[in-house]
Protein backbone atom coordinates (compact mmCIF):
# COMPACT_ATOMS: atom_id res chain seq x y z
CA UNK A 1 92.87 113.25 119.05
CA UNK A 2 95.09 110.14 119.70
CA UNK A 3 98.57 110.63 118.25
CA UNK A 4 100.85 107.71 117.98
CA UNK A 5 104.43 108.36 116.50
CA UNK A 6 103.66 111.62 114.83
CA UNK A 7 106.41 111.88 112.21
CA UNK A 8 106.07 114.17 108.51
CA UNK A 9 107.52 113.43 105.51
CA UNK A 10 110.36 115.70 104.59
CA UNK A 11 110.40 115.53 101.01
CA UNK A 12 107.48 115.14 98.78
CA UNK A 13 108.55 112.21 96.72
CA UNK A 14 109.05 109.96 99.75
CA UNK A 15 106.77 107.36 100.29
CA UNK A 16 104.15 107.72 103.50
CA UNK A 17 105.23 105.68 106.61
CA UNK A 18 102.98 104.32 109.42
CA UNK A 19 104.55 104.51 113.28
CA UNK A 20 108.19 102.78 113.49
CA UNK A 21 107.84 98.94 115.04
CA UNK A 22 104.02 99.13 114.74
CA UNK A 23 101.64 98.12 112.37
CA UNK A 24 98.00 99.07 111.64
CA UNK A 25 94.38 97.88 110.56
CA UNK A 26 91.30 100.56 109.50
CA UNK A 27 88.09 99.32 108.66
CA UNK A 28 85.46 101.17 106.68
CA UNK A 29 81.72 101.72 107.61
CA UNK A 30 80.32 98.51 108.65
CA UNK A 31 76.99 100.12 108.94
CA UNK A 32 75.14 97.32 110.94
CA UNK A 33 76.75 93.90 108.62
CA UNK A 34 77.95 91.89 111.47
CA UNK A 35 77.99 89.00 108.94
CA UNK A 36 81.10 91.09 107.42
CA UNK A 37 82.89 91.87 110.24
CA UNK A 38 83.04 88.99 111.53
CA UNK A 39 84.47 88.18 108.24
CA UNK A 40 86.70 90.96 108.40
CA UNK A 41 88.14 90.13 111.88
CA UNK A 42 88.63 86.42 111.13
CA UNK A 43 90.45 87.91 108.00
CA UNK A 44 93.19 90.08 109.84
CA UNK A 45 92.88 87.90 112.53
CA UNK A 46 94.61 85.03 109.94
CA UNK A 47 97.47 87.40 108.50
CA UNK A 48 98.34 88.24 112.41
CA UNK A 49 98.84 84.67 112.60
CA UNK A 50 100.66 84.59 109.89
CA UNK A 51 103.29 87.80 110.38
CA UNK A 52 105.80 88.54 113.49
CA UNK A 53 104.50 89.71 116.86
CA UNK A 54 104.53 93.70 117.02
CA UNK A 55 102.52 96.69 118.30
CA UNK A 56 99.24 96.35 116.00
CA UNK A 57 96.08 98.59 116.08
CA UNK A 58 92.82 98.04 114.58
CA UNK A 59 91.14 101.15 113.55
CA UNK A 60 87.01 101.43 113.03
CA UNK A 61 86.21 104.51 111.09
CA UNK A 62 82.62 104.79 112.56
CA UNK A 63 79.38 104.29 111.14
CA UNK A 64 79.28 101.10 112.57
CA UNK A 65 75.54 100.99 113.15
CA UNK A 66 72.04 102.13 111.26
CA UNK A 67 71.01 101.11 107.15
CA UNK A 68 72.03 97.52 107.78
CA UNK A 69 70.34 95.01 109.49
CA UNK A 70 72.33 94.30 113.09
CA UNK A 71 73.62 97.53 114.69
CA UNK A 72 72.95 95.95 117.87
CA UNK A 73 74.93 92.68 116.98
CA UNK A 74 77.66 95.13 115.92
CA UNK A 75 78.43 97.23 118.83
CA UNK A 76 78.17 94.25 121.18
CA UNK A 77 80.56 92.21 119.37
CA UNK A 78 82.83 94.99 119.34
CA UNK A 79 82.55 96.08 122.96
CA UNK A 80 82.87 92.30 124.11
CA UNK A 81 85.26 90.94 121.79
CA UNK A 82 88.94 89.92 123.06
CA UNK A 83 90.99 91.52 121.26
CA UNK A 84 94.21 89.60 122.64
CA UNK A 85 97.23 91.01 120.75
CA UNK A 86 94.94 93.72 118.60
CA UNK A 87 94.50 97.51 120.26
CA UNK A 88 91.47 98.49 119.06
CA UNK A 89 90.69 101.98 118.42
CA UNK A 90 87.30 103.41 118.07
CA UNK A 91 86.39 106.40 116.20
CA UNK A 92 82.73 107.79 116.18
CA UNK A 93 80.74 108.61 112.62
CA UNK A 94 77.97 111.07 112.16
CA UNK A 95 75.60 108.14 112.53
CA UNK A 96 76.61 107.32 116.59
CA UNK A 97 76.55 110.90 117.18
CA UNK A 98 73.06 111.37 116.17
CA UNK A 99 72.10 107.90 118.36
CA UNK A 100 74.04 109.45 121.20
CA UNK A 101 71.79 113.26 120.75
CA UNK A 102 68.38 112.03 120.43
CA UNK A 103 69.76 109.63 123.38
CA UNK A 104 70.55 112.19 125.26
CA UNK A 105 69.40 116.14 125.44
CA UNK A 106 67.99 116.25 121.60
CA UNK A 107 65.04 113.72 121.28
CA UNK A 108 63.64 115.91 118.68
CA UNK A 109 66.48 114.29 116.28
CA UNK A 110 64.42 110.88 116.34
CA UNK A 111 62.46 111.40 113.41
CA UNK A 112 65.76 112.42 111.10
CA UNK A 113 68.03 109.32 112.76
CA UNK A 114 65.35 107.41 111.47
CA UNK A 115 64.88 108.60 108.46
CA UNK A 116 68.46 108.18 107.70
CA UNK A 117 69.40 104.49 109.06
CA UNK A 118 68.04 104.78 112.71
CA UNK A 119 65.21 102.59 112.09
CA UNK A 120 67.21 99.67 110.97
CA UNK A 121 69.18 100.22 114.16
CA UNK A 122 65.82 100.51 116.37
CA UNK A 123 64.67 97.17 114.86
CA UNK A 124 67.85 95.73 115.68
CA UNK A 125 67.40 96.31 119.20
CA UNK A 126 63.87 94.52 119.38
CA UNK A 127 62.31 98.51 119.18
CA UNK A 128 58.65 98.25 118.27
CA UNK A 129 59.53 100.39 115.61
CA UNK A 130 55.45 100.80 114.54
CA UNK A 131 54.64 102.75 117.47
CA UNK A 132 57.60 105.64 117.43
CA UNK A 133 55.62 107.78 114.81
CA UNK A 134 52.42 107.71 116.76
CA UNK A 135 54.57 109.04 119.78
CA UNK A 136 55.91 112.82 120.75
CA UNK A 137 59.61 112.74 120.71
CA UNK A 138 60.64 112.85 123.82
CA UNK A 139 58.77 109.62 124.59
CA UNK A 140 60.22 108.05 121.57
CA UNK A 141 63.79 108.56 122.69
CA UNK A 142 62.36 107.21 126.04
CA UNK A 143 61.31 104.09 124.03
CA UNK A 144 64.68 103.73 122.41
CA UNK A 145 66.40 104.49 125.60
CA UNK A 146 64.49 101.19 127.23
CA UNK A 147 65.82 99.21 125.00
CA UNK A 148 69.48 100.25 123.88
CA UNK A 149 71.46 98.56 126.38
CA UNK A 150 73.12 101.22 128.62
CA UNK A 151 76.55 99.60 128.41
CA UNK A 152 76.15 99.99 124.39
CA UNK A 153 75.64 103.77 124.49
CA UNK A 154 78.79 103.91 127.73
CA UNK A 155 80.69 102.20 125.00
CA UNK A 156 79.81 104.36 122.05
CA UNK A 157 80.26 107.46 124.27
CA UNK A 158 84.03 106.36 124.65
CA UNK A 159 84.64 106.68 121.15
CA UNK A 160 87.56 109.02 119.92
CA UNK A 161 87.36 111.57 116.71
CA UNK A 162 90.65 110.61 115.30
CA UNK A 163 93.78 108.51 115.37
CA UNK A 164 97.44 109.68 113.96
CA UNK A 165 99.49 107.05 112.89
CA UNK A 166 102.92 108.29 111.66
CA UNK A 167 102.09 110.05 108.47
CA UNK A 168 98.18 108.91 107.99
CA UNK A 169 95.32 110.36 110.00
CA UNK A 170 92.37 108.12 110.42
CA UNK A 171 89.14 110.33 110.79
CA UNK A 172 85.61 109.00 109.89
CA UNK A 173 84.76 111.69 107.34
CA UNK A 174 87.53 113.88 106.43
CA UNK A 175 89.28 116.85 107.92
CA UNK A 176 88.95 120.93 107.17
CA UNK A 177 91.67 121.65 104.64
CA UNK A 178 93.97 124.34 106.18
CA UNK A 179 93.34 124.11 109.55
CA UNK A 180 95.67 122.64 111.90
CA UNK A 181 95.03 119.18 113.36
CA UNK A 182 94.27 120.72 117.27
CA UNK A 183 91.63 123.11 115.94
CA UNK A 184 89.38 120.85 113.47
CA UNK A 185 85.78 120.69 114.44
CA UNK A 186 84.30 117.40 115.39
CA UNK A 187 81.45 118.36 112.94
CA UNK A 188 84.12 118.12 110.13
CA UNK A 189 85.62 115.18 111.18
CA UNK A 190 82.67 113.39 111.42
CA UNK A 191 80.05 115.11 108.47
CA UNK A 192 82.38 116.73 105.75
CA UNK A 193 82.14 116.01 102.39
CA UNK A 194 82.97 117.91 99.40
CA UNK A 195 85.29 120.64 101.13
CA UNK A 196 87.96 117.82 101.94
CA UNK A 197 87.12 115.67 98.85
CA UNK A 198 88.04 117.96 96.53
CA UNK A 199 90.63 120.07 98.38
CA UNK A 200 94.48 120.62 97.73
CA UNK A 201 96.27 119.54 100.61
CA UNK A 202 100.07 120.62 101.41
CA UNK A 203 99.63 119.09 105.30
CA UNK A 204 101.82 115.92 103.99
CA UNK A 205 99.17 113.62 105.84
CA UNK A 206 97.51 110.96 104.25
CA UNK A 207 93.88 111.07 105.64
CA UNK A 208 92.27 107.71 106.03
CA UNK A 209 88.65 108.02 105.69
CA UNK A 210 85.07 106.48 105.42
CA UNK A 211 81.61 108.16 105.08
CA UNK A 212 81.74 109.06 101.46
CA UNK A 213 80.96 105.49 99.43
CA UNK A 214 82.73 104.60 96.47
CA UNK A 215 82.72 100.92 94.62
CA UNK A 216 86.75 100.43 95.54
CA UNK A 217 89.23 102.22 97.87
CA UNK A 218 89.08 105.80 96.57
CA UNK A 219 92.99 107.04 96.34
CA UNK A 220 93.70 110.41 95.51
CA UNK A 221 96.39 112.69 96.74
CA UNK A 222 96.75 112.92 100.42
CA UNK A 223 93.30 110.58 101.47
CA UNK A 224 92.19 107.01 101.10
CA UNK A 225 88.35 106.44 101.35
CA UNK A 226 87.55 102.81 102.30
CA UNK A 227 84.02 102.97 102.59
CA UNK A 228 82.59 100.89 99.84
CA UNK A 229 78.98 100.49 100.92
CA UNK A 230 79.20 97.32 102.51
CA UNK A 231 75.32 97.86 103.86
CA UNK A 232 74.22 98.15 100.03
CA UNK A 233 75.98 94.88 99.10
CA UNK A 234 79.29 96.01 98.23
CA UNK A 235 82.42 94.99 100.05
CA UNK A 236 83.80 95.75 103.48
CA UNK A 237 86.82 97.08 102.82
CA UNK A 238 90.19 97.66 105.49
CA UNK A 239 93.39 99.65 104.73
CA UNK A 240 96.84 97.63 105.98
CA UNK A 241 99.66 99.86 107.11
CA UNK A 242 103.36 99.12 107.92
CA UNK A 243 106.35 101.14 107.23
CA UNK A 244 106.21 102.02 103.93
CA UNK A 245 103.93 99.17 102.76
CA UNK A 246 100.41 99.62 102.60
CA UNK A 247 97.64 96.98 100.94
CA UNK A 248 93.83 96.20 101.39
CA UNK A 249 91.33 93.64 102.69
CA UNK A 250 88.21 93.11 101.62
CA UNK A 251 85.41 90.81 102.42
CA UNK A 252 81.99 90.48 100.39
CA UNK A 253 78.48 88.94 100.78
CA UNK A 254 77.74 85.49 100.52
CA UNK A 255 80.85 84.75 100.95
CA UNK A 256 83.66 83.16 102.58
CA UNK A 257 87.00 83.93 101.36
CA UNK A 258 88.38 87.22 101.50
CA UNK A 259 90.39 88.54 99.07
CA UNK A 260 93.46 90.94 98.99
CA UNK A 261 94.64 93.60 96.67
């Protein structure tokens, strides 16, 4: 867990802050639309140009490949990019972990990754995705593994499972309500739903999130979900945070102007 100017607010009517001096970008689930975050990027890339020099991170929430239709064109853009003034932070979704198991020691995984956005991501990768169901499943991850670029998975591998920002938390999913931050389970931070949705919270955090889609930021007391199903045609969506001040960008399809809110 990354922590960066932990503070917590001491009274409940005061306003969350982000870290003192810094500011900070978090982009929902880009889900294989390079098309959008290149949008995005020239987006925030604009309103750096356009605001003071100071310490700025760009957050990605994970999910950043499968459903969509260039995962690959994704993660290399990301992993190549120059950032200049930006510190990127990567956080890993439930959809790189499962790339990274059947990857690695859990080939039997292939035929649920696929089923749930893998193929898309295959495809991407110039996978002959005809002939994976007509092979066992170790020789389908050994298929997959001759064409994801080894640099790509080193890259996704690197990928941290949350980032504290004064008083948000940026996870991909959500966190375990009532359990402290050093004990949450990487399979909550990256897979839970309902449990954190629809929780109670008394941490004082404000947990940034993705994973769950809804058709506009979802804000509810202590979370903000910014994943607004860019890879079904909706919007890709990023939370702005300094100080006190908080606002959202959000690009859309078939289009070039962004638009703020």
């Amino acid at each position: 867990m990354l922590n960066i100017f932990k503070s917590r607010r001491n009274r409940a009517d005061q306003p969350p802050q982000g870290a003192p001096g810094a500011r900070c970008y978090a982009i929902g689930d880009i889900h294989g639309r390079l098309d959008l975050l290149d949008a995005m990027l020239d987006r925030i890339d604009a309103v750096e140009r356009s605001r003071s020099p100071a310490k700025t991170w760009i957050v990605l929430l994970g999910d950043l490949i499968d459903r969509g239709p260039d995962s690959a064109g994704v993660i290399n853009r990301l992993r190549t990019r120059e950032w200049g003034r930006l510190l990127p932070v990567f956080l890993l979704g439930n959809h790189e972990e499962m790339m990274l198991r059947v990857l690695g020691d859990e080939p039997w995984l292939v035929t649920d990754w696929m089923t749930h956005g893998g193929f898309e991501c295959a495809q991407s990768y110039g996978v002959p995705v005809g002939k994976l169901a007509s092979l066992s499943a170790e020789q389908a991850a050994e298929l997959l593994r001759a064409h994801i670029p080894p640099e790509d998975v080193a890259f996704v591998q690197q990928f941290a499972d949350s980032f504290r920002f004064g008083d948000y938390l940026f996870v991909h999913a959500g966190i375990r309500p009532g359990i402290p931050l050093e004990r949450q389970k990487t399979q909550d931070l990256r897979w839970i739903r309902a449990d954190f949705l629809d929780a109670v919270r008394d941490d004082g955090l404000i947990v940034v999130h993705g994973h769950t889609i809804s058709k506009m930021p979802d804000e509810a007391p202590g979370r903000i979900g910014i994943d607004t199903g860019a890879y079904m045609g909706g919007p890709l969506t990023a939370l702005f945070v300094e100080g006190a001040f908080k606002s959202f960008l959000a690009v859309e399809s078939h289009s070039e102007a962004a638009k703020t809110s």
